[in-house]
Structure formats: structure tokens, C-alpha cells
N, C-alpha and C. Protein backbone atom coordinates (compact mmCIF):
# COMPACT_ATOMS: atom_id res chain seq x y z
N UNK A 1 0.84 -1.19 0.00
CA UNK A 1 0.00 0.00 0.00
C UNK A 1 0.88 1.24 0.00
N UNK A 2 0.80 2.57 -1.08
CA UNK A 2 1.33 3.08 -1.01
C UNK A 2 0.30 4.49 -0.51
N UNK A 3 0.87 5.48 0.36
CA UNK A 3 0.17 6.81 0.42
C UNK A 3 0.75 7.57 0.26
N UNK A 4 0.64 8.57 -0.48
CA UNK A 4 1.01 10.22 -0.16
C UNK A 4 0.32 11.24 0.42
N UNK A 5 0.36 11.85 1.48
CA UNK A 5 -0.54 12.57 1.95
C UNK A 5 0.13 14.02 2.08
N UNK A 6 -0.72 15.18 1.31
CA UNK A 6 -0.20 16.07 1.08
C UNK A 6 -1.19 17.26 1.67
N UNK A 7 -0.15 17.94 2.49
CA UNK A 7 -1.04 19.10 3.63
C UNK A 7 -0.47 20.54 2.78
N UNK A 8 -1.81 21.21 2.37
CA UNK A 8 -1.37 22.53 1.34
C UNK A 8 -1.17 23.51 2.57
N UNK A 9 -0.63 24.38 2.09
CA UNK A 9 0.33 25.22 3.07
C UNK A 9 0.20 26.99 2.34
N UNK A 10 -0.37 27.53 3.00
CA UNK A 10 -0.40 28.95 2.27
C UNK A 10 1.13 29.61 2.23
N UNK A 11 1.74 29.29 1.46
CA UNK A 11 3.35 29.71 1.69
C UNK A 11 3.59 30.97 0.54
N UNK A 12 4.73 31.79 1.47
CA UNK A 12 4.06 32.74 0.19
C UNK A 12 4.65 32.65 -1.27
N UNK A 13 4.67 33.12 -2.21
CA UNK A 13 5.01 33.26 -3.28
C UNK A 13 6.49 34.16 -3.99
N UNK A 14 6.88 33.46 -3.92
CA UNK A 14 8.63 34.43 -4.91
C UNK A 14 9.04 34.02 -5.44
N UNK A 15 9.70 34.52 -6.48
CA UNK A 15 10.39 34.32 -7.59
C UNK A 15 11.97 33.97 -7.08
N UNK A 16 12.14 32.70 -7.12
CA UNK A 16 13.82 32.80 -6.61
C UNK A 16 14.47 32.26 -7.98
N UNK A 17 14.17 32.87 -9.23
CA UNK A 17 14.56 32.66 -10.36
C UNK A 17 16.46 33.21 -10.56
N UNK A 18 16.47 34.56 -9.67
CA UNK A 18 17.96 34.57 -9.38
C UNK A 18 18.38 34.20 -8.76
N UNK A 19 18.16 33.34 -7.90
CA UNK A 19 19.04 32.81 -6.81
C UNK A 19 18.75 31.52 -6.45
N UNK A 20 20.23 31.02 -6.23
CA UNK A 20 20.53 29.64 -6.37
C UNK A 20 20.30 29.24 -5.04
N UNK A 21 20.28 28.01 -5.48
CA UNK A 21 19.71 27.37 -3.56
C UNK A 21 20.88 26.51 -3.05
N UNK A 22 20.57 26.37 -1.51
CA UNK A 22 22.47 25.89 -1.05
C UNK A 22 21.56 24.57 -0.50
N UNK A 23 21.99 23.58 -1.32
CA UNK A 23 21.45 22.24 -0.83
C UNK A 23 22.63 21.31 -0.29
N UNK A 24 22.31 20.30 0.93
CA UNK A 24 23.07 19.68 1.29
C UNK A 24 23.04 18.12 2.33
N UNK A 25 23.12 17.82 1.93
CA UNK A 25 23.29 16.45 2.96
C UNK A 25 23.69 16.34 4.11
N UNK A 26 23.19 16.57 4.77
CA UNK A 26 23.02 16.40 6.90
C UNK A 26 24.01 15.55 7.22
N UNK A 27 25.01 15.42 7.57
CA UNK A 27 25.67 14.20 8.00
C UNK A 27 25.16 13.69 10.11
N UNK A 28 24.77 12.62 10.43
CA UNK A 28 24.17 12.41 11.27
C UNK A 28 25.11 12.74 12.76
N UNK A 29 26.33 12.82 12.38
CA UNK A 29 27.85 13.08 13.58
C UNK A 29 27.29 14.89 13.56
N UNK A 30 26.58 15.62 12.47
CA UNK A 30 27.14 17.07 12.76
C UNK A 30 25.31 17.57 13.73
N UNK A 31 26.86 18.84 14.10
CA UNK A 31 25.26 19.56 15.18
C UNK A 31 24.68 19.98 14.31
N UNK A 32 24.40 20.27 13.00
CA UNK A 32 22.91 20.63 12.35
C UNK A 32 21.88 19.45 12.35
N UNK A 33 22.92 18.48 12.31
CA UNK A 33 21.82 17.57 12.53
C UNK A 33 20.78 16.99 13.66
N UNK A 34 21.58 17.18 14.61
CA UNK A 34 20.88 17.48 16.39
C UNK A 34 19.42 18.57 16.54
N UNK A 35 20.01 19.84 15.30
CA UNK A 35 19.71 21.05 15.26
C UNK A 35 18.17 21.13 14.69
N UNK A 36 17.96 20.22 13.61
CA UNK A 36 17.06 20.10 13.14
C UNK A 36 16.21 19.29 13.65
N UNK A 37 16.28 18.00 14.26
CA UNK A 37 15.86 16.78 15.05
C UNK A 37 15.02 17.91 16.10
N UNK A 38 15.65 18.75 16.83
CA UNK A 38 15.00 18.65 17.57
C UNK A 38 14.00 19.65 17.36
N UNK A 39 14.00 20.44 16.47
CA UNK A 39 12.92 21.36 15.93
C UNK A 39 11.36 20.55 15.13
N UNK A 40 12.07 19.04 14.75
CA UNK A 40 10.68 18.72 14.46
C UNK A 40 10.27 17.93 15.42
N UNK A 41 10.65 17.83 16.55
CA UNK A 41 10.04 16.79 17.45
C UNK A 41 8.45 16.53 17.62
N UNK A 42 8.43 17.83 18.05
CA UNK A 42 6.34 17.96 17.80
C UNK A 42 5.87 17.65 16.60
N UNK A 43 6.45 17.36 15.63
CA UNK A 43 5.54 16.76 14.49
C UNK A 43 5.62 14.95 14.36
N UNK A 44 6.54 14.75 15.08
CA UNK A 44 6.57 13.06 15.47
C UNK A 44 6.69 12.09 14.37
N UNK A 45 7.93 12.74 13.82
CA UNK A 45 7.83 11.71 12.43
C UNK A 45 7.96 10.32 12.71
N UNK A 46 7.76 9.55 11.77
CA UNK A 46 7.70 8.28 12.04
C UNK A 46 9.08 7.36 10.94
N UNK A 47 9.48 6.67 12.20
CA UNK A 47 10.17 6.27 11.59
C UNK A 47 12.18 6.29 11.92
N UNK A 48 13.28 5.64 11.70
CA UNK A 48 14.24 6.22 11.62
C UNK A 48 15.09 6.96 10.37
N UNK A 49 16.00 8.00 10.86
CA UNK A 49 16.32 9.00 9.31
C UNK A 49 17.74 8.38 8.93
N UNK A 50 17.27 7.29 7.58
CA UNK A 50 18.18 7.33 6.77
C UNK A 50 19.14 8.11 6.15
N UNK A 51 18.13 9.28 5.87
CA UNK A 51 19.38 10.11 5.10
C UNK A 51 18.33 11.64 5.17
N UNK A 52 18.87 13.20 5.29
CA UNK A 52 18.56 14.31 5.61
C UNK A 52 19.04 15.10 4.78
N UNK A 53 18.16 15.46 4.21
CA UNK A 53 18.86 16.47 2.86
C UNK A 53 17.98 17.75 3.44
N UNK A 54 19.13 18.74 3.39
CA UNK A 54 18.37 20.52 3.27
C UNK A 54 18.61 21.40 2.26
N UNK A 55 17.38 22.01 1.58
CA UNK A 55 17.29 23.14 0.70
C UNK A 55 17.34 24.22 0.95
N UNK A 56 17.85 25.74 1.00
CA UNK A 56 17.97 26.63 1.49
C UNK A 56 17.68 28.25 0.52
N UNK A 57 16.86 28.35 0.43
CA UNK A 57 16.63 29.42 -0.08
C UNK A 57 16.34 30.95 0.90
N UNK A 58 15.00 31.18 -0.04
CA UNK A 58 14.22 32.40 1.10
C UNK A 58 13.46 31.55 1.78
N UNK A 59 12.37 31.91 2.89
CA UNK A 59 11.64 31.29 3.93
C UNK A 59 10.31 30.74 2.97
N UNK A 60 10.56 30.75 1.65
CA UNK A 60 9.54 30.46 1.13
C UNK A 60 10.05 29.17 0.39
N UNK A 61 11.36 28.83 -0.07
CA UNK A 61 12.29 27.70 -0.63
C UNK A 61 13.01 27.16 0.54
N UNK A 62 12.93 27.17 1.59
CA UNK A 62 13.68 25.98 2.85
C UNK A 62 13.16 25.14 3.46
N UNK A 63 14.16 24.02 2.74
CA UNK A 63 12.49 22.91 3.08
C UNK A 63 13.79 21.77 3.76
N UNK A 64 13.60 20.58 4.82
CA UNK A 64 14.17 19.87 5.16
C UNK A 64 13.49 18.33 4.54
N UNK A 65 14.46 17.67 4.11
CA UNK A 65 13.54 15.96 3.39
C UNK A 65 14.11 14.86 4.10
N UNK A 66 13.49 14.20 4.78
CA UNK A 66 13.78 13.08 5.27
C UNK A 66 13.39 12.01 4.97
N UNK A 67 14.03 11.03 4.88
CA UNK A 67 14.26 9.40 4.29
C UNK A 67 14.17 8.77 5.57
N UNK A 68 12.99 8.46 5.97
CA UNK A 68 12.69 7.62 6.93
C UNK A 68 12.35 6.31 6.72
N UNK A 69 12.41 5.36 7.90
CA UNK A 69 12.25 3.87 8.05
C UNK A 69 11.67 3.21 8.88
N UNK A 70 11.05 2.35 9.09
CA UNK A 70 11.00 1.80 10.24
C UNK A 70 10.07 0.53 9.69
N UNK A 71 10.00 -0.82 10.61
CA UNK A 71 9.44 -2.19 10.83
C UNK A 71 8.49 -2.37 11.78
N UNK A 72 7.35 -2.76 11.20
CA UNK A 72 6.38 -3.48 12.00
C UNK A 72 6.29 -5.08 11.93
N UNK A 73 6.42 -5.40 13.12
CA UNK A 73 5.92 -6.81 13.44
C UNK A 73 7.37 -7.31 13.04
N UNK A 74 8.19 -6.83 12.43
CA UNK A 74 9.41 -7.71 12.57
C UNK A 74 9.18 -7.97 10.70
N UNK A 75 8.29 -8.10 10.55
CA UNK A 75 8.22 -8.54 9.43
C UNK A 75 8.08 -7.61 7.79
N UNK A 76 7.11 -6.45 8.36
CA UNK A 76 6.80 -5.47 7.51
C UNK A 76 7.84 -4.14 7.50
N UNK A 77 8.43 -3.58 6.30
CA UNK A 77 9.29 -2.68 6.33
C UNK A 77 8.40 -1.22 5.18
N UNK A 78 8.29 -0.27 6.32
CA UNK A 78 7.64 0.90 6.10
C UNK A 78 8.68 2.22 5.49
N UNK A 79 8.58 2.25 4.47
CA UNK A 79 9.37 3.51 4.35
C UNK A 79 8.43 5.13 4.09
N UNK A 80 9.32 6.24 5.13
CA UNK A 80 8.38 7.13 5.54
C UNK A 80 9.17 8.18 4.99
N UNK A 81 8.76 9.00 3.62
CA UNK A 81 9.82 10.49 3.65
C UNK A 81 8.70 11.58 3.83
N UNK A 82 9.56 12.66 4.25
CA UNK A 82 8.81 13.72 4.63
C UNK A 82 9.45 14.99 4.07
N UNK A 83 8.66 16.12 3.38
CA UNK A 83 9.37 17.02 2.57
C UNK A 83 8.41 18.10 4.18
N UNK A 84 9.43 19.20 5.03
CA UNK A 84 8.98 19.91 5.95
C UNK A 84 9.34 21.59 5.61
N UNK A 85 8.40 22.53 5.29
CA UNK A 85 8.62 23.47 4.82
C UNK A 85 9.10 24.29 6.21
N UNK A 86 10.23 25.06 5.86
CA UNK A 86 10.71 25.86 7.04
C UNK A 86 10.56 27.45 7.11
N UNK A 87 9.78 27.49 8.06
CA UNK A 87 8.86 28.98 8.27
C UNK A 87 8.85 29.53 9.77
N UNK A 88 9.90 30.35 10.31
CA UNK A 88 9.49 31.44 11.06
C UNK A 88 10.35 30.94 12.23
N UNK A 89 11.48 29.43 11.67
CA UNK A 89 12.25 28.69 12.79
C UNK A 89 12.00 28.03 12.93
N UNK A 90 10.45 27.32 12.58
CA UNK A 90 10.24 26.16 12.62
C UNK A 90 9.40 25.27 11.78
N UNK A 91 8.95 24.70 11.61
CA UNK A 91 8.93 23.12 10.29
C UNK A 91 6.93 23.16 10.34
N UNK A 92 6.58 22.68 8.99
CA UNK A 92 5.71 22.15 9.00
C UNK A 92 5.59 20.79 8.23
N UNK A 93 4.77 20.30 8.15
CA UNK A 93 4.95 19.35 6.79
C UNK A 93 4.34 19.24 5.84
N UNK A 94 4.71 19.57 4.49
CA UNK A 94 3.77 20.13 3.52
C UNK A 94 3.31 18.45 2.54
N UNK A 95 4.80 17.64 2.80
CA UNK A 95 3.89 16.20 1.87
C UNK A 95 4.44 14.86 2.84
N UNK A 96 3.80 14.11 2.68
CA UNK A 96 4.39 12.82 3.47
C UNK A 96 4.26 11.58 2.37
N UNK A 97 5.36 10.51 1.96
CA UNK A 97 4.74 9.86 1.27
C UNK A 97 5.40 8.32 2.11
N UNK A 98 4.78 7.48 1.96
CA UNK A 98 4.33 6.23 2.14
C UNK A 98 4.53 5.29 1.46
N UNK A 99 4.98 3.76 1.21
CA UNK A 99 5.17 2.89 0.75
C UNK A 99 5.73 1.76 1.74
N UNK A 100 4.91 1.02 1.67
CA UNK A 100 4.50 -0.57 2.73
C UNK A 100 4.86 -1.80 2.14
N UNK A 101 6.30 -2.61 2.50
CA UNK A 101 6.57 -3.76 1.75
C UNK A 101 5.98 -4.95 3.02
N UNK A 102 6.44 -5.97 2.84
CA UNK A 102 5.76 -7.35 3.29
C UNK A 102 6.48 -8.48 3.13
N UNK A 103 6.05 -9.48 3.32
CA UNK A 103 6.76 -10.72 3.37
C UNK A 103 7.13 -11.01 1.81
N UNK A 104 6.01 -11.09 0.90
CA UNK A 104 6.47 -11.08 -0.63
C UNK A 104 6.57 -9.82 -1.27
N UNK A 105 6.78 -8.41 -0.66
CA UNK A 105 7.04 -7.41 -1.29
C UNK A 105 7.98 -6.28 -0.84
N UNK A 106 8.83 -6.84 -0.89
CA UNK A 106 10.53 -6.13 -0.30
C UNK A 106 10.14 -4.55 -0.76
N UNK A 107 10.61 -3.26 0.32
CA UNK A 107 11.09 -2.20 -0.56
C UNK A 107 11.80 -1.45 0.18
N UNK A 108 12.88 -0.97 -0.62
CA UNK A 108 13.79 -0.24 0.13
C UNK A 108 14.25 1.12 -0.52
N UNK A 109 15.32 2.45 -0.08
CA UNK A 109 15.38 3.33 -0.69
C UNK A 109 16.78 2.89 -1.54
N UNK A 110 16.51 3.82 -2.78
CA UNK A 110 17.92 3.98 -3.39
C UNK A 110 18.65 5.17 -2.92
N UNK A 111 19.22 4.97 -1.84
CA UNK A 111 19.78 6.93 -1.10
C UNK A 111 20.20 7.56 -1.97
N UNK A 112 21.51 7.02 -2.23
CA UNK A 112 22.44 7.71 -3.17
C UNK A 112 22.04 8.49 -4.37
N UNK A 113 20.75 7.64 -4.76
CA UNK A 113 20.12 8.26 -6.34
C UNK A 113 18.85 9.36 -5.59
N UNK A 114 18.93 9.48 -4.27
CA UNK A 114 17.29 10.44 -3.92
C UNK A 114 18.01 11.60 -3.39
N UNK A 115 17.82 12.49 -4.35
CA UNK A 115 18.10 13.72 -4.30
C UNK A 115 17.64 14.83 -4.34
N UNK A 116 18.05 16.30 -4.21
CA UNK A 116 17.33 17.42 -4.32
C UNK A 116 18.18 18.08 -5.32
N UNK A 117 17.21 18.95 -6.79
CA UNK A 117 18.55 19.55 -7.53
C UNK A 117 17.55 20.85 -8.09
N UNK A 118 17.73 21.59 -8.96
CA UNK A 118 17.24 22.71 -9.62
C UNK A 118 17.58 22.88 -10.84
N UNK A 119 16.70 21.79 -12.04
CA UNK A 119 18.02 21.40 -13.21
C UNK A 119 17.21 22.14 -13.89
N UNK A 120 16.02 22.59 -13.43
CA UNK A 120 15.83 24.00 -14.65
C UNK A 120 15.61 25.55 -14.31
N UNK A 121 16.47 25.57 -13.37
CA UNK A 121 16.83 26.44 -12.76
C UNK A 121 15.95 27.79 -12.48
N UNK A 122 14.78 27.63 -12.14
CA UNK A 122 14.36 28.17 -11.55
C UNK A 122 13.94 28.53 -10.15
N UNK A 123 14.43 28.55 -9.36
CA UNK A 123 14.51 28.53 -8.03
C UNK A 123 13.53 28.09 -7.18
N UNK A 124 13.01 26.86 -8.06
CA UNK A 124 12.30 25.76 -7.03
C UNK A 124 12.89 24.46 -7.17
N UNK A 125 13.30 24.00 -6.23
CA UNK A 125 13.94 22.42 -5.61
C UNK A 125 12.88 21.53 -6.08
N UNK A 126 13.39 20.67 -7.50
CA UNK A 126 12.90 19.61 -7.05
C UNK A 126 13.57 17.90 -6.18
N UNK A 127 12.79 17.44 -5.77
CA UNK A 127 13.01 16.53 -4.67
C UNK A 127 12.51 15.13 -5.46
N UNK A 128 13.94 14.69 -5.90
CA UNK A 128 13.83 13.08 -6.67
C UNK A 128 13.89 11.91 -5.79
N UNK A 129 12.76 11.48 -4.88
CA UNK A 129 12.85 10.13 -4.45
C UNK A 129 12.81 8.82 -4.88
N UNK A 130 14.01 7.87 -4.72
CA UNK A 130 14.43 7.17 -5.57
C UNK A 130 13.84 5.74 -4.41
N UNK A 131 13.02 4.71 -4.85
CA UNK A 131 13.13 3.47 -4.04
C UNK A 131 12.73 2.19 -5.05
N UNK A 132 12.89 0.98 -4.54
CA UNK A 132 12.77 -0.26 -5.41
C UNK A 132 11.61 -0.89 -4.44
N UNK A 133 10.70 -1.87 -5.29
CA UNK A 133 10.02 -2.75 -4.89
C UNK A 133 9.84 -3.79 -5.40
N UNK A 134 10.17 -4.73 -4.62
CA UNK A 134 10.87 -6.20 -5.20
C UNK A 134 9.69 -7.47 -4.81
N UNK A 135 8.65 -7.49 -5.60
CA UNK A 135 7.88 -8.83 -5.44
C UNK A 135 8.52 -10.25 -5.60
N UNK A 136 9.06 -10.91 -4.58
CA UNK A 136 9.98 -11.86 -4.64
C UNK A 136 9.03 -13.05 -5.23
N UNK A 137 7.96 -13.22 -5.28
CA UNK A 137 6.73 -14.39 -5.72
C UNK A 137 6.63 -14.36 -7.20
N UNK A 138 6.92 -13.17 -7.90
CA UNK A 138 6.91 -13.12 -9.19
C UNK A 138 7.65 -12.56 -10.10
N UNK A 139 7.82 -13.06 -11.17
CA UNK A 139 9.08 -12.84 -11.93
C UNK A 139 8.83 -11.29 -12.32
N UNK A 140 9.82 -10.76 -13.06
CA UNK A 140 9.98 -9.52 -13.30
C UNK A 140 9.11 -8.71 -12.91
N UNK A 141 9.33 -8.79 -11.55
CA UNK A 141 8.75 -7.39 -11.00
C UNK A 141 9.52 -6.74 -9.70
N UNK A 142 10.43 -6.70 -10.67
CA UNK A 142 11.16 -5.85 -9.57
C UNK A 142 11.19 -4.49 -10.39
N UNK A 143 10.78 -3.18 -9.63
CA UNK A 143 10.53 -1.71 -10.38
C UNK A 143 11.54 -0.62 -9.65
N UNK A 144 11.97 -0.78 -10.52
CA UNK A 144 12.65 1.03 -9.39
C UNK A 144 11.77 2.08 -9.83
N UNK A 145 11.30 3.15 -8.81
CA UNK A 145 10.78 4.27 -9.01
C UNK A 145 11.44 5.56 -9.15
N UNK A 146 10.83 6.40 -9.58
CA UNK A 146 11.39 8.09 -9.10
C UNK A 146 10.60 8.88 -9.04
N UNK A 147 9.91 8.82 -8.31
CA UNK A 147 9.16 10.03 -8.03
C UNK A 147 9.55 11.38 -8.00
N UNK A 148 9.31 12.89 -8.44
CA UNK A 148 9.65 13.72 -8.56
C UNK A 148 8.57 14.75 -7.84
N UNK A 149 8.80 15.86 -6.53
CA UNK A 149 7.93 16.23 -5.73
C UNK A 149 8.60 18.08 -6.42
N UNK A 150 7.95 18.94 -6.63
CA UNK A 150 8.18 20.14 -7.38
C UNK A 150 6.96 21.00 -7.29
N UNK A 151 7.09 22.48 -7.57
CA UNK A 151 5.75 23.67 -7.66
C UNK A 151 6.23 23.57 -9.12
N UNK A 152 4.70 24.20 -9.60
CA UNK A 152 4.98 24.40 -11.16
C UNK A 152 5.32 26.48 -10.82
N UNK A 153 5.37 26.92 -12.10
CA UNK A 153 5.82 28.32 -11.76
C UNK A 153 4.52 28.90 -11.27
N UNK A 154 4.59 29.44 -10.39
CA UNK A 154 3.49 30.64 -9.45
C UNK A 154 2.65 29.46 -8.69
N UNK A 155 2.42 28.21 -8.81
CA UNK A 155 2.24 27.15 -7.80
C UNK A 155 2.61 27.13 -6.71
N UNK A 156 1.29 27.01 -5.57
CA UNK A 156 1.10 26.63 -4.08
C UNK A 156 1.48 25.27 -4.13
N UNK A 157 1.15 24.75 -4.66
CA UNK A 157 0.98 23.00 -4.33
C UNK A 157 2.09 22.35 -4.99
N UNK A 158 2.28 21.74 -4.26
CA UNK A 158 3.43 20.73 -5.34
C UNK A 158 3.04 19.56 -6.44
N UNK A 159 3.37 19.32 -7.52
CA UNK A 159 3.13 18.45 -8.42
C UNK A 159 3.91 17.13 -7.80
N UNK A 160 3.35 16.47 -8.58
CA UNK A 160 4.01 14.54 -7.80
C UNK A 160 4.12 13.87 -9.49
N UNK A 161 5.24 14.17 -9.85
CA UNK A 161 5.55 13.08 -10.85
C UNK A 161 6.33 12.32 -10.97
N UNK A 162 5.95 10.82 -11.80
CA UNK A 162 6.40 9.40 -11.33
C UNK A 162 7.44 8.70 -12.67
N UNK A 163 8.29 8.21 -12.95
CA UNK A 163 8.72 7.32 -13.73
C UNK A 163 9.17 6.01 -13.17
N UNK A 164 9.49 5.12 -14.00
CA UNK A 164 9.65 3.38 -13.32
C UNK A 164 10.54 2.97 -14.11
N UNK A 165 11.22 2.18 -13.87
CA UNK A 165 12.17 1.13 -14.35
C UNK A 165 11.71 -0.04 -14.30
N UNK A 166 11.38 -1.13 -14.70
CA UNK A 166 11.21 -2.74 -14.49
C UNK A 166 12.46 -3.77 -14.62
N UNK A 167 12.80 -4.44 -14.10
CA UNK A 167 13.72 -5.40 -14.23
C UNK A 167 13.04 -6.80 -15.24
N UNK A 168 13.67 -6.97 -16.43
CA UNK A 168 13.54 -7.99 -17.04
C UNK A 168 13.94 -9.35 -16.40
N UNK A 169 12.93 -10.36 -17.05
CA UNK A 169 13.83 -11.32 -16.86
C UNK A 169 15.40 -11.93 -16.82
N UNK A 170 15.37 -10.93 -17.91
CA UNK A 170 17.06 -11.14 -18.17
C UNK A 170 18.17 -10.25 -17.28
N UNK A 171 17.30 -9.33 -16.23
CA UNK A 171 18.51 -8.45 -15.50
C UNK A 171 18.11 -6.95 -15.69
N UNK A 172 17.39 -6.69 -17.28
CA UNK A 172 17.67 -5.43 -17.67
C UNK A 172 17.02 -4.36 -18.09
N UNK A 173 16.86 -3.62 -17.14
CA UNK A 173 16.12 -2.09 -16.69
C UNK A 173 15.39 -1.68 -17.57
N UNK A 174 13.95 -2.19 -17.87
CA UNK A 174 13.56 -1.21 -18.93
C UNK A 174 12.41 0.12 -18.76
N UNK A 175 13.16 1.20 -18.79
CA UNK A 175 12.18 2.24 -18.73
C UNK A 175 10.73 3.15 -18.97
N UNK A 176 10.00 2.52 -18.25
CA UNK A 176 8.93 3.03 -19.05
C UNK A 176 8.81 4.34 -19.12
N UNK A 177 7.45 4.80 -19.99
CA UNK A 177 6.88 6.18 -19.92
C UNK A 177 6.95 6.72 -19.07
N UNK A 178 6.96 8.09 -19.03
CA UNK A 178 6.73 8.49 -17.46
C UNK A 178 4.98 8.80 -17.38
N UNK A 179 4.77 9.09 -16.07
CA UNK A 179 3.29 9.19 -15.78
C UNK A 179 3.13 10.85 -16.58
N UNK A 180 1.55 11.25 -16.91
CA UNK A 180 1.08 12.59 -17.11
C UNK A 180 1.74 13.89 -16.11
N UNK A 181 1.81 13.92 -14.83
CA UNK A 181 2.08 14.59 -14.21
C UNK A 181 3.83 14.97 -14.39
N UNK A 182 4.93 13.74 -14.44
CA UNK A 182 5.94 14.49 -14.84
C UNK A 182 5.70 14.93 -15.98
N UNK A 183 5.52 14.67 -17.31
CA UNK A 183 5.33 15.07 -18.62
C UNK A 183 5.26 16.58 -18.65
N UNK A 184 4.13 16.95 -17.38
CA UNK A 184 4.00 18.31 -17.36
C UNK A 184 5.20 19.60 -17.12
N UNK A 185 5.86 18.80 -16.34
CA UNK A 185 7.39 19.11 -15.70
C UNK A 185 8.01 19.77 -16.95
N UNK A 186 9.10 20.97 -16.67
CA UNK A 186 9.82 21.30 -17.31
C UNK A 186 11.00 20.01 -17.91
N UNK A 187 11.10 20.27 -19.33
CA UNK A 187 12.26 19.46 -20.05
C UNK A 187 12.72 18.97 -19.28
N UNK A 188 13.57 19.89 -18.81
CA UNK A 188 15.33 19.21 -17.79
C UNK A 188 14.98 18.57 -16.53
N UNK A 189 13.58 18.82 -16.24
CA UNK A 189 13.55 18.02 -14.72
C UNK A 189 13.02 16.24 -15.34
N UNK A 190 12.18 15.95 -16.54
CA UNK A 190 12.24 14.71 -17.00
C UNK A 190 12.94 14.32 -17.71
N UNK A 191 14.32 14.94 -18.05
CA UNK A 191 15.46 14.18 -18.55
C UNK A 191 16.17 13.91 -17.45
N UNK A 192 16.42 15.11 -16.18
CA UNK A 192 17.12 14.21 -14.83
C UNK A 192 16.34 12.86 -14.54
N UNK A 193 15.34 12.89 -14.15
CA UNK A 193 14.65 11.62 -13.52
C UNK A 193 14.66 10.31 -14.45
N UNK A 194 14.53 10.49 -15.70
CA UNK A 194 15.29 9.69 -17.16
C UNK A 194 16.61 9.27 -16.97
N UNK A 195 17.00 10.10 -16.51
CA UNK A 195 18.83 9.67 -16.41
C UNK A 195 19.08 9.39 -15.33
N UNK A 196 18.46 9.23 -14.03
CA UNK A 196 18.69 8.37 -12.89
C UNK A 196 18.41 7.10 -13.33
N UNK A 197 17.23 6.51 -13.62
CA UNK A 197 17.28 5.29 -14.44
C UNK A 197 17.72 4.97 -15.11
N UNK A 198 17.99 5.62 -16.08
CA UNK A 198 19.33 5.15 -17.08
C UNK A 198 20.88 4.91 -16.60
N UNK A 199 21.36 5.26 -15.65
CA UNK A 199 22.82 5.45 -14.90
C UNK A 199 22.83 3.73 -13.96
N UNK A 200 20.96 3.82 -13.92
CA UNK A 200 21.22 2.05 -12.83
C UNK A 200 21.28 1.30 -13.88
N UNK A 201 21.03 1.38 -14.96
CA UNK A 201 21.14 0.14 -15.73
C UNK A 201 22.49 -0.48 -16.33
């Protein structure tokens, strides 16, 4: 079962078309990372943080993303990310998404490939979450995803667009279409998410 649950957020509106955003990877040893932990405590994420990426713009582009985890029953493995918009010192959460593996349906993140970038440079972050889901009961279905979380220009809300990879029988990655919603996406943000799948194969 997968969810995304997305809380709209009256955030305000700017053009950060000149200015570049300072994105970066949290390392879990540094005090920003203490720093931030404990600012979202009241929102009670769920889960443990794999990996902490921050975007940094104006108070309208600083957003913190977390790659969360966690197991139920020993058996079920929940993966929990959270995109938290940062306003006034402290966090809200503007999307949460969800994906529930199982005894025959393994899923885990691809870290390394889930990233934050601005490849069409307009000074909104998009946020490429990368994970696999591995139905061990049936043949070729193992899929890598990429979801792509982004505002379109003068957009409150964020768009959610999806592409997939499938694993052949034979080993080898084949890419499908992407869904309507990236399509909508500027060029360069569905040739990045194209070329994360293309780089695993």
C-alpha cells in the first residue's frame, strides 16, 4: 500500500529565479543535525532517518527531506519520507509519502540516487525520491521508481511526478513512460529523472 498525503500550506510566493539554492546532505555526527531533530520533534515523524537532505533558499524555498524507516511486526518494512517546509524557525509538513513492503514485497530506498537539484533552474527544488520494490513471488517485478515532488511556476501545491524502471527477466532495466504529471514538468527536470534510471542500468 502506497500513500502520499499532502497538507497545502499557504506559503508565500517568490520568484527565486535569481538565486541559487544551497542544498546539502546532513551528515548524522554534525550539530545541524541534532539542530534540526530537535525542531521537528512535535511533528513526530515516524520512523528512523536514513538520510537528511536541506534546501535553502528564502523562507519560502527551505524545506528539510527526510528518508525515513522503520518495521512493524518484525516482518513489515515501512518507508516514511517527509518534505517539511521551514517557516518562522520552525517546520511544517507540507507532503508525506508512504510505501509498505511485506513478506512477498521487499522495498527499500535507493539513497544515493534520492536527491534534491534545480536542473531548470528556476529557483524551485525539485526533490527526486528514488526506491525499489521487489515482489519476490513473481518474476519480473522488480521496479525502481522516481518520483519527482516540485511547484509548477506561481504554484502553491506541489506536483508529484512518477517514472519506473522494471527489471527484465534477463537483468535489464527497462524504462517506461513516465506518468502525465511528470510530462508536465519542465524538459530538464524529466530528462534528470530519465537519467537516474538510465545510470542504474
Amino acid at each position: 500500500m502506497r500513500k502520499i498525503l499532502l497538507i497545502l500550506l499557504f506559503l508565500p510566493l517568490f520568484s527565486m529565479a535569481q538565486s541559487p539554492l544551497d542544498i546539502a546532505v546532513v551528515d548524522k555526527t554534525a550539530p545541524r543535525y541534532t539542530e534540526v531533530n530537535d525542531k521537528v520533534k512535535s511533528l513526530a515523524l515516524i520512523g528512523n532517518t536514513r538520510k537528511l537532505i536541506e534546501v535553502k533558499g528564502n523562507p519560502s524555498t527551505s524545506y528539510a527531506w527526510f528518508l525515513n524507516q522503520y518495521n512493524q511486526q518484525g516482518e513489515i518494512t515501512v518507508l516514511n519520507s517527509y518534505i517539511l517546509g521551514e517557516q518562522h524557525g520552525g517546520y511544517q509538513e507540507i507532503i508525506r509519502f508512504e510505501e509498505e513492503g511485506s513478506g512477498t514485497k521487499q522495498v527499500a530506498y535507493l539513497e544515493n540516487e534520492s536527491i534534491i537539484a534545480d536542473v531548470d533552474h528556476d529557483g524551485e527544488p525539485e526533490f527526486y525520491l528514488v526506491y525499489v520494490t521487489d515482489r519476490t513471488s513473481e518474476q519480473g517485478s522488480k521496479v525502481v521508481h522516481v518520483l519527482v515532488f516540485t511547484k509548477l511556476t506561481n504554484e502553491i501545491d506541489f506536483t508529484i511526478g512518477e517514472i519506473q524502471g522494471v527489471y527484465t527477466n534477463a537483468g535489464k532495466l527497462k524504462i517506461q513512460e513516465a506518468d502525465g504529471a511528470l510530462l508536465k514538468l519542465a524538459k530538464p527536470i524529466q530528462k534528470k529523472a530519465h537519467s537516474i534510471l538510465a545510470h542504474l542500468k
